[in-house]
Protein backbone atom coordinates (compact mmCIF):
# COMPACT_ATOMS: atom_id res chain seq x y z
CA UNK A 1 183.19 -115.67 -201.35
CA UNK A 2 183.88 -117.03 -204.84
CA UNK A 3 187.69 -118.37 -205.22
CA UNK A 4 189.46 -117.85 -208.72
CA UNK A 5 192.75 -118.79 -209.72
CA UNK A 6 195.13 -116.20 -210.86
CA UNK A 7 195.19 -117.15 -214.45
CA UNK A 8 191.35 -116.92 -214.63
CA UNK A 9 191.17 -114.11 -212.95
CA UNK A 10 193.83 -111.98 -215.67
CA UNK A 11 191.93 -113.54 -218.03
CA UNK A 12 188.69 -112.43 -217.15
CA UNK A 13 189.79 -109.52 -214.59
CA UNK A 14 186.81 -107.04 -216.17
CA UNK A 15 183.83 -109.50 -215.34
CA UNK A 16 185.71 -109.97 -211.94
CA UNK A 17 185.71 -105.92 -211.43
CA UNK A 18 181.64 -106.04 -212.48
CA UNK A 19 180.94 -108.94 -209.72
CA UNK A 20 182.86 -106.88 -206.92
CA UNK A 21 180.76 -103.47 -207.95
CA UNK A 22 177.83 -105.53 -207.54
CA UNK A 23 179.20 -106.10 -203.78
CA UNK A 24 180.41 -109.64 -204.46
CA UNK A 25 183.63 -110.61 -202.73
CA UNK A 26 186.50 -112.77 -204.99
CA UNK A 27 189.64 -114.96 -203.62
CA UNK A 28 192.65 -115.28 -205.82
CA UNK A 29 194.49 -118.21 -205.17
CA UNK A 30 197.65 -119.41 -206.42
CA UNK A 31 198.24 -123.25 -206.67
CA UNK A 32 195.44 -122.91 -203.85
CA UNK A 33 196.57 -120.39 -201.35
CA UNK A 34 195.06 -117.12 -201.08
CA UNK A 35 197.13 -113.73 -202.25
CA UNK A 36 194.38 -111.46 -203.13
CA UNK A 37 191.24 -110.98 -202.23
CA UNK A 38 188.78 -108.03 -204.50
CA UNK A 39 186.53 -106.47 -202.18
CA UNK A 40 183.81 -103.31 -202.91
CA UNK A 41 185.51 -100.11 -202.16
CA UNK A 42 183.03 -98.41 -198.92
CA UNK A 43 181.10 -95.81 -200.12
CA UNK A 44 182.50 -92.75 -198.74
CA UNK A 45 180.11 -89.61 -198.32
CA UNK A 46 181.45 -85.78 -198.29
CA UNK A 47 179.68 -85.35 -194.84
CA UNK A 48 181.70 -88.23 -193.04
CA UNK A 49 184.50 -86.24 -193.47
CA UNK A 50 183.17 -83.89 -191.53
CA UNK A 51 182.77 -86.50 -188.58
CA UNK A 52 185.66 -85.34 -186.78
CA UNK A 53 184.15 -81.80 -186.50
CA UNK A 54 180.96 -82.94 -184.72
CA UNK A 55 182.54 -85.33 -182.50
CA UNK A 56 184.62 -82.47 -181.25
CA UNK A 57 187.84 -84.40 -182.14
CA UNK A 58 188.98 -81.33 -184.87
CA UNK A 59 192.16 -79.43 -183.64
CA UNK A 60 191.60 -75.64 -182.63
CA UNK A 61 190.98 -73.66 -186.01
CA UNK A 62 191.07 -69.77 -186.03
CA UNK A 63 189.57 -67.63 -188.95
CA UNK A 64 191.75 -64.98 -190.74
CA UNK A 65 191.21 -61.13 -189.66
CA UNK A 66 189.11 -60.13 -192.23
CA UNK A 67 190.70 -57.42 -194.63
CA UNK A 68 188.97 -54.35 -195.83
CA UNK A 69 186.87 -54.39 -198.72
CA UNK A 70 188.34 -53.49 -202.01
CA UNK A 71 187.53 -50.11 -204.55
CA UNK A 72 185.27 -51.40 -207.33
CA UNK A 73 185.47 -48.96 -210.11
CA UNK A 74 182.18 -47.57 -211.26
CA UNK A 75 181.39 -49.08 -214.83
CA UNK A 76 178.82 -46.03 -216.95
C-alpha cells in the first residue's frame, strides 16, 4: 500500500483516483499518521442483489390480485 501525504495527494488527487481503479490501495497521512485510506469500490453485480432471494432469507412477498383486462378500442 503506497503512503501519500495529504498535500500530494490534493495535488495530484486524479492520478491517485487512476491508481485505485487499477486496484491499487493509497494511505494518506498527515505529519505521518494515517486519516484516509483510497480503496477500489467492489464490483457489485445486479444478480447479488438477488442473493437474499435464493438463500431463502427474503421476507414473505404476495402478488397483487390481478385486475381485469382493459377495452382496447378497435383502430380501422
Amino acid at each position: 500500500m503506497r503512503s501519500v501525504p495529504v498535500v500530494q495527494a490534493k495535488a495530484s488527487f486524479s492520478a491517485l483516483l487512476a491508481e485505485v481503479e487499477a486496484g491499487a490501495e493509497v494511505r494518506i497521512t498527515r505529519r505521518g499518521l494515517t486519516v484516509a485510506r483510497l480503496v477500489p469500490e467492489a464490483a457489485i453485480s445486479a444478480a447479488s442483489l438477488f442473493e437474499p432471494f435464493w438463500r431463502g432469507d427474503s421476507p414473505e412477498i404476495e402478488a397483487p390480485d390481478d385486475a381485469p383486462p382493459e377495452a382496447v378500442a378497435v383502430i380501422d
